[in-house]
Protein backbone atom coordinates (compact mmCIF):
# COMPACT_ATOMS: atom_id res chain seq x y z
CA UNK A 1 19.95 10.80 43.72
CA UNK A 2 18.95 13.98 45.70
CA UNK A 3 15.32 13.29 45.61
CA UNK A 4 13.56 12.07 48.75
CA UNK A 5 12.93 8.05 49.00
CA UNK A 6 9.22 8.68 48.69
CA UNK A 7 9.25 10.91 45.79
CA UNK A 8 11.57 8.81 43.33
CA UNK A 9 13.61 5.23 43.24
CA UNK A 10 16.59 5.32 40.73
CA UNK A 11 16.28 1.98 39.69
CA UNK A 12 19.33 2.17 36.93
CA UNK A 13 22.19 4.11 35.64
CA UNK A 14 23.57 3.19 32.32
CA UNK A 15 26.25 4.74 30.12
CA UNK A 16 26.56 5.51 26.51
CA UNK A 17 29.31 7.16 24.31
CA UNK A 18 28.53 10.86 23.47
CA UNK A 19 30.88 13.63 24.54
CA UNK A 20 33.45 10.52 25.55
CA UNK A 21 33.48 6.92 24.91
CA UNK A 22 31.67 4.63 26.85
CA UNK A 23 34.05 3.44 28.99
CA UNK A 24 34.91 7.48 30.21
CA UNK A 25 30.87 7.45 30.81
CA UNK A 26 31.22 4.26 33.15
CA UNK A 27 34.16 5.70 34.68
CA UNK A 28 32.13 8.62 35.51
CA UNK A 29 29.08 7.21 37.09
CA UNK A 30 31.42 4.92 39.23
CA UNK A 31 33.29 8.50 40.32
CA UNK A 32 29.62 9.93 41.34
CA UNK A 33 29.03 6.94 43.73
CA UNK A 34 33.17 7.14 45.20
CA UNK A 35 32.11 10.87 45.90
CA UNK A 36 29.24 10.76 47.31
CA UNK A 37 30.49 8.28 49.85
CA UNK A 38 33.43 10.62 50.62
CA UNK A 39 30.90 13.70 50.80
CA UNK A 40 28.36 11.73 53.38
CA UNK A 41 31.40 10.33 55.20
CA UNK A 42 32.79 13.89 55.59
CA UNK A 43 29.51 15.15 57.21
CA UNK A 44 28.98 12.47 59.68
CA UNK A 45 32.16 13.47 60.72
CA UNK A 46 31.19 16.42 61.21
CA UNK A 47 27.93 16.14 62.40
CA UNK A 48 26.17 17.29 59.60
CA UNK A 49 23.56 16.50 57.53
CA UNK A 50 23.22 14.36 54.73
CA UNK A 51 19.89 14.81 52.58
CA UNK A 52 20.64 12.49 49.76
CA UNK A 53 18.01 10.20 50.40
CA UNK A 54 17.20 8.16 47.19
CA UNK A 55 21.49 7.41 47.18
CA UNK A 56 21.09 5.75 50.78
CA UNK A 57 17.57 4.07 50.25
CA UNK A 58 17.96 2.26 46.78
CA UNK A 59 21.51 0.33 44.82
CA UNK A 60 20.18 1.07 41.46
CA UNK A 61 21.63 -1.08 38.61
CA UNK A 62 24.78 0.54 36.62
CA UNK A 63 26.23 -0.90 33.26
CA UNK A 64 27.73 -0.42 30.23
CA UNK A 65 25.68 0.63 27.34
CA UNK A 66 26.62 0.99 23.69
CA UNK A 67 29.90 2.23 22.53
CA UNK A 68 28.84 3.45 19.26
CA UNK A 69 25.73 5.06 17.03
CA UNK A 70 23.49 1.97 15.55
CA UNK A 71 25.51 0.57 12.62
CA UNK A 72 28.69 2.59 13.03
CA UNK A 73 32.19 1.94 14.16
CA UNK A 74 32.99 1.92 18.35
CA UNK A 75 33.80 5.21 19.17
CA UNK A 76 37.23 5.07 20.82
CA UNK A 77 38.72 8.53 21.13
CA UNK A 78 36.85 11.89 21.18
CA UNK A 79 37.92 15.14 21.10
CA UNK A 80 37.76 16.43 24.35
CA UNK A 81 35.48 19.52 23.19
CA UNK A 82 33.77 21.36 24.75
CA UNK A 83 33.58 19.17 27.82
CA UNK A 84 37.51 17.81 28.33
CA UNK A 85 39.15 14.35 27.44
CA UNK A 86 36.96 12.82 31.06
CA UNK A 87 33.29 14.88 29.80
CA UNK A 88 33.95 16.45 33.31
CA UNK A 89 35.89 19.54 32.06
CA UNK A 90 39.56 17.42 33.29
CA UNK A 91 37.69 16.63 36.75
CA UNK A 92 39.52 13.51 37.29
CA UNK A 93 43.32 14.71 36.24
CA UNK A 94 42.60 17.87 38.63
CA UNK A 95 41.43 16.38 41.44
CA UNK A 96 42.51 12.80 41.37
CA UNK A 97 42.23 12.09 44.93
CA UNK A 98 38.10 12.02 44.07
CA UNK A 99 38.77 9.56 41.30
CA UNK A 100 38.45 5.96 42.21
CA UNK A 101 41.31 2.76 41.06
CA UNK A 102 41.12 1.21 38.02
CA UNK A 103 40.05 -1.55 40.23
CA UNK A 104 36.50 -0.62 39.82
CA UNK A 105 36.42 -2.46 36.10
CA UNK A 106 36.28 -5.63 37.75
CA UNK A 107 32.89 -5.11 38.73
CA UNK A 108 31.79 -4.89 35.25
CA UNK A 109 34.71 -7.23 33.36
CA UNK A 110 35.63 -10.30 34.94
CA UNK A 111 39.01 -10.05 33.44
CA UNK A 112 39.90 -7.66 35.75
CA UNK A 113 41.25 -8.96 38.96
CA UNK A 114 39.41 -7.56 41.80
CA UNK A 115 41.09 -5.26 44.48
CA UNK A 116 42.06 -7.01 47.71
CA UNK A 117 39.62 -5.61 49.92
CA UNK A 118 36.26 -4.20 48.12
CA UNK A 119 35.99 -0.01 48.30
CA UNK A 120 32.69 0.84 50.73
CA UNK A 121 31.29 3.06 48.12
CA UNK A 122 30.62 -0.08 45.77
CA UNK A 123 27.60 -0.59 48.83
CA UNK A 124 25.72 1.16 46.78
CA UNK A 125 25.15 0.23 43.44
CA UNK A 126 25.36 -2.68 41.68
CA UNK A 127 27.09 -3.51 38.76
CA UNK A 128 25.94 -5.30 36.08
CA UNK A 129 27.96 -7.06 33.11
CA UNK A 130 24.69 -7.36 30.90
CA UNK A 131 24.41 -4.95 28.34
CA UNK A 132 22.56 -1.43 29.52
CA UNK A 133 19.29 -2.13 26.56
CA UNK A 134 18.99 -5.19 28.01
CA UNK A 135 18.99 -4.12 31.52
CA UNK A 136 16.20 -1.41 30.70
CA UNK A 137 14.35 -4.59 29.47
CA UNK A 138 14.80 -6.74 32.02
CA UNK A 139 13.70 -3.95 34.52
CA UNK A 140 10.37 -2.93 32.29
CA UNK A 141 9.63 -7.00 32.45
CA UNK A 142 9.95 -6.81 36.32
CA UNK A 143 8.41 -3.46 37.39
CA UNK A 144 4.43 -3.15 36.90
CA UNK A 145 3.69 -1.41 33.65
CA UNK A 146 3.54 2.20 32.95
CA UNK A 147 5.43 2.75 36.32
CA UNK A 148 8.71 3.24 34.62
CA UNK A 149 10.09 6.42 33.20
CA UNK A 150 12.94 6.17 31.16
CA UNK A 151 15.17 9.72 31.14
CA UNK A 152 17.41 9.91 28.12
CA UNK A 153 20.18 12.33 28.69
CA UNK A 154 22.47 11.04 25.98
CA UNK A 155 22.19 9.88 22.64
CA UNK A 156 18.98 7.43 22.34
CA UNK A 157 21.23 3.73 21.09
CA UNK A 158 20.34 2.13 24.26
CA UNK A 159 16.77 3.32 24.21
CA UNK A 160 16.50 2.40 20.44
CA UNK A 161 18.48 -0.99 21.03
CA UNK A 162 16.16 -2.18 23.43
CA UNK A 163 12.85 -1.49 21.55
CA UNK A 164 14.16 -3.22 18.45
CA UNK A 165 15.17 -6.44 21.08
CA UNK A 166 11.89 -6.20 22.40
CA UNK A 167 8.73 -3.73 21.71
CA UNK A 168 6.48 -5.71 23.60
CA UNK A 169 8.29 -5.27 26.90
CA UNK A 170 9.68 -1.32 25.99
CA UNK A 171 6.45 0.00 25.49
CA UNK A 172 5.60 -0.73 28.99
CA UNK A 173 7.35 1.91 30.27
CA UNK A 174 5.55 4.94 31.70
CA UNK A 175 7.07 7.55 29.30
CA UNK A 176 10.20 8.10 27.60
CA UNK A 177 11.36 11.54 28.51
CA UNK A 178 14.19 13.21 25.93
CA UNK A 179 17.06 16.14 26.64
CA UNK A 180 18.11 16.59 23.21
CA UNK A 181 16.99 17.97 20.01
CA UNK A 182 16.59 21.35 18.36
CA UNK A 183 13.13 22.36 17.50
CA UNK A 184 13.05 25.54 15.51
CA UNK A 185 17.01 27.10 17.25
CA UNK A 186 20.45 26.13 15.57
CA UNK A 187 22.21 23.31 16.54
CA UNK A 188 25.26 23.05 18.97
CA UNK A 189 27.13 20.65 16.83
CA UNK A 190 26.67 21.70 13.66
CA UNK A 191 24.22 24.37 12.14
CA UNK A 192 21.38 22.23 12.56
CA UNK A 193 20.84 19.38 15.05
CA UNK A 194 21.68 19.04 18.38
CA UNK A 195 24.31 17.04 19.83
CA UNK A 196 22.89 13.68 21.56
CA UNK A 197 20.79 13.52 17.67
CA UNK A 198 23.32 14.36 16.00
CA UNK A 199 25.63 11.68 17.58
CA UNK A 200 22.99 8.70 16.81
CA UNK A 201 20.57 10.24 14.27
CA UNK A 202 19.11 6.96 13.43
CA UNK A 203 18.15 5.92 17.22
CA UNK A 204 16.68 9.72 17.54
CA UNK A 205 14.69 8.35 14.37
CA UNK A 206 14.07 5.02 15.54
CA UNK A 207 12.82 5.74 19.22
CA UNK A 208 9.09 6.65 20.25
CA UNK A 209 9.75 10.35 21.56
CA UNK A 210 8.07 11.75 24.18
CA UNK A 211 5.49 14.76 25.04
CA UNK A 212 8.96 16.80 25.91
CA UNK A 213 7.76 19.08 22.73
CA UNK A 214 8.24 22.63 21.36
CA UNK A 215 7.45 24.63 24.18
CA UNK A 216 9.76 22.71 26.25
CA UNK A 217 12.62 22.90 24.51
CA UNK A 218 12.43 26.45 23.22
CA UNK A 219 10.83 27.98 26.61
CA UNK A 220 13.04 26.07 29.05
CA UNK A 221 16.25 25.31 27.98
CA UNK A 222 16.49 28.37 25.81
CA UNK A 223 15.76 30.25 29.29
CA UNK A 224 18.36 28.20 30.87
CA UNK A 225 20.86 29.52 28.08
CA UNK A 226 19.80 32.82 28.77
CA UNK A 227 20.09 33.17 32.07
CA UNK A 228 23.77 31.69 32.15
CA UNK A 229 24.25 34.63 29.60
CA UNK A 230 23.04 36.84 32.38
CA UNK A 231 25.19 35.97 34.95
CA UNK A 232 28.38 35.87 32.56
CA UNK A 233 27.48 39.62 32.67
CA UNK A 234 27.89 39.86 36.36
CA UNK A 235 31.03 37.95 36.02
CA UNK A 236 30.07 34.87 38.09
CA UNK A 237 30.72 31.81 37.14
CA UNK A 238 27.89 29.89 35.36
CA UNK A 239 27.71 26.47 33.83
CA UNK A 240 24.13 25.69 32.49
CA UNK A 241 23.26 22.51 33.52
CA UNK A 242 20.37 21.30 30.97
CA UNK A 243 20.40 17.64 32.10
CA UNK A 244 18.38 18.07 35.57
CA UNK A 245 15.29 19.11 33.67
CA UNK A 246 13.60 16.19 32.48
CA UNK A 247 13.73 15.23 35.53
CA UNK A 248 12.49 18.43 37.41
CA UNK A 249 9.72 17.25 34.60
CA UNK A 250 9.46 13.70 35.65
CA UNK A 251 8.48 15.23 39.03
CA UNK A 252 6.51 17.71 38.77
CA UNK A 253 4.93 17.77 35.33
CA UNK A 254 2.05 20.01 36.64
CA UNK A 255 4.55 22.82 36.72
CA UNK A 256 5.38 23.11 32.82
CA UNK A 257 2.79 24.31 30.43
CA UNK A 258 3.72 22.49 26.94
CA UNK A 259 2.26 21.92 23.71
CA UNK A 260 2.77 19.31 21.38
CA UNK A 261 4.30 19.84 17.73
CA UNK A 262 1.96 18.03 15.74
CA UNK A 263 4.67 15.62 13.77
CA UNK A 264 8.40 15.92 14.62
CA UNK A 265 10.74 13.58 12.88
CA UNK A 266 14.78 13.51 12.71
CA UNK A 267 16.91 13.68 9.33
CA UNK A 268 19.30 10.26 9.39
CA UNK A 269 20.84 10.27 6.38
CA UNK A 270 21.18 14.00 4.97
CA UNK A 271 25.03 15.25 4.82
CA UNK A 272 24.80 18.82 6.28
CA UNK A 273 20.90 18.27 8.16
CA UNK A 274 22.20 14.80 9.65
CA UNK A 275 20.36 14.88 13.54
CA UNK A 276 17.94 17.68 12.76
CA UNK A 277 14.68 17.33 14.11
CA UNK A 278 11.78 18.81 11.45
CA UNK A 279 8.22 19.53 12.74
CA UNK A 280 5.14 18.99 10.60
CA UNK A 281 3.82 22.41 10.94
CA UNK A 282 0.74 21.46 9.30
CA UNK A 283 -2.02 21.56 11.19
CA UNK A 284 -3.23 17.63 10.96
CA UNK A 285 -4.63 15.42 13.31
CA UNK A 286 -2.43 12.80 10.91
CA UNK A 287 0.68 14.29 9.01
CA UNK A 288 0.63 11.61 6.60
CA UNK A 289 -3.49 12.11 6.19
């Protein structure tokens, strides 16, 4: 949303359970957008400026996505670890004056009754009450192909829902770019696999991955990890934000020097390797040759 008009459109947000339900993950996106209005409305007041230019140029499309891993139960309560019972370390019982009404769920469920006069901040978005994997396709059908880049930062249902509903249309996306996954490191969630794969093994399965490979993964994030380390040392605070780099990669791919494994597939069924993400270290053109 920071990125200049000309350098990137936003043309959706949707929401998926993972470190909170689904419904937390809505709640959150719609909390970004009541922010952000506060935040731009504060420096016009004070005559500053306000560089957020893709979240004044573009509404992009926000909905609901699934509320549970392909074939498993809805996930309705989580336990608040390591991120809090909101995913936002508490944000919204701490500061509840940046946390919008309830009345925000009638944009999305028409069995909410509206709020008497509509909040400014809903200017910019709009909410849909489709389902998100059917939103991606509806926006891959619309767009020109392989102009769309699709930036997973949660587990991959939606992503896998909508090339099951339609492959045709999914594979005319640009690229499908992945945070998640443990190539080669232990896991964060168990000793293995990493969370987002772990939470919806068969979608991490299912889905095409992209060229965000072994280098990538190991080099940059691992890096990222490391440096946090660093700073706990100098006793500043330091939260290590690993969801900004796919798209810092989605921008400026010219940047990052990665290599390819040459087969990488992700364990589904096993009962302690469930999520894990094996290379083919082989060295094969075709793994299965």
């Amino acid at each position: 949303m920071a990125a200049a008009p000309s350098i990137m459109q936003v043309i959706a947000i949707t929401t998926v359970f993972g470190n909170v339900n689904v419904e937390k993950s809505l709640r959150n996106v719609v909390a970004m957008f009541h922010i952000l209005w506060k935040e731009m409305a504060w420096r016009k007041g004070k005559d500053k400026s306000f560089s957020y230019g893709a979240f004044q140029s573009f509404k992009p499309v926000v909905s609901l996505g699934s509320g549970h891993a392909l074939g498993q139960p809805v996930v309705v309560k989580t336990n608040g670890r390591p991120y809090g019972q909101d995913g936002l370390w508490n944000f919204h019982a701490l500061y509840p004056e940046f946390t919008p009404d309830d009345s925000w769920k009638s944009l999305f469920d028409q069995s909410v009754p509206p709020p008497d006069k509509q909040p400014e901040f809903y200017q910019y978005f709009n909410a849909s009450r489709a389902p998100s994997h059917l939103d991606i396709l509806r926006i891959l059908r619309d767009e020109p192909a392989n102009t769309i880049t699709l930036i997973a930062l949660g587990p991959l249902t939606n992503m896998a829902l909508a090339a099951a509903e339609d492959p045709e249309t999914f594979l005319r996306a640009k690229e499908l770019l992945i945070m998640g996954g443990a190539i080669s490191v232990p896991g964060n969630i168990s000793p293995v696999p990493e969370a987002n794969a772990y939470n919806d093994a068969a979608a991490a399965a299912r889905t095409p991955l992209s060229t965000l490979a072994y280098t990538f993964m190991e080099g940059i994030l691992d890096k990222c990890d490391k440096d946090c380390i660093f700073l706990e040392g100098t006793n500043e605070e330091c939260i290590t934000l690993h969801g900004p780099v796919p798209v810092r990669y989605a921008l400026e791919k010219d940047f990052w020097n990665i290599s390819a494994p040459s087969g990488l597939f992700v364990e589904s069924l096993g009962q302690w390797a469930k999520g894990m993400q094996v290379e083919y270290q082989i060295n094969m053109t075709d793994p299965f040759d």
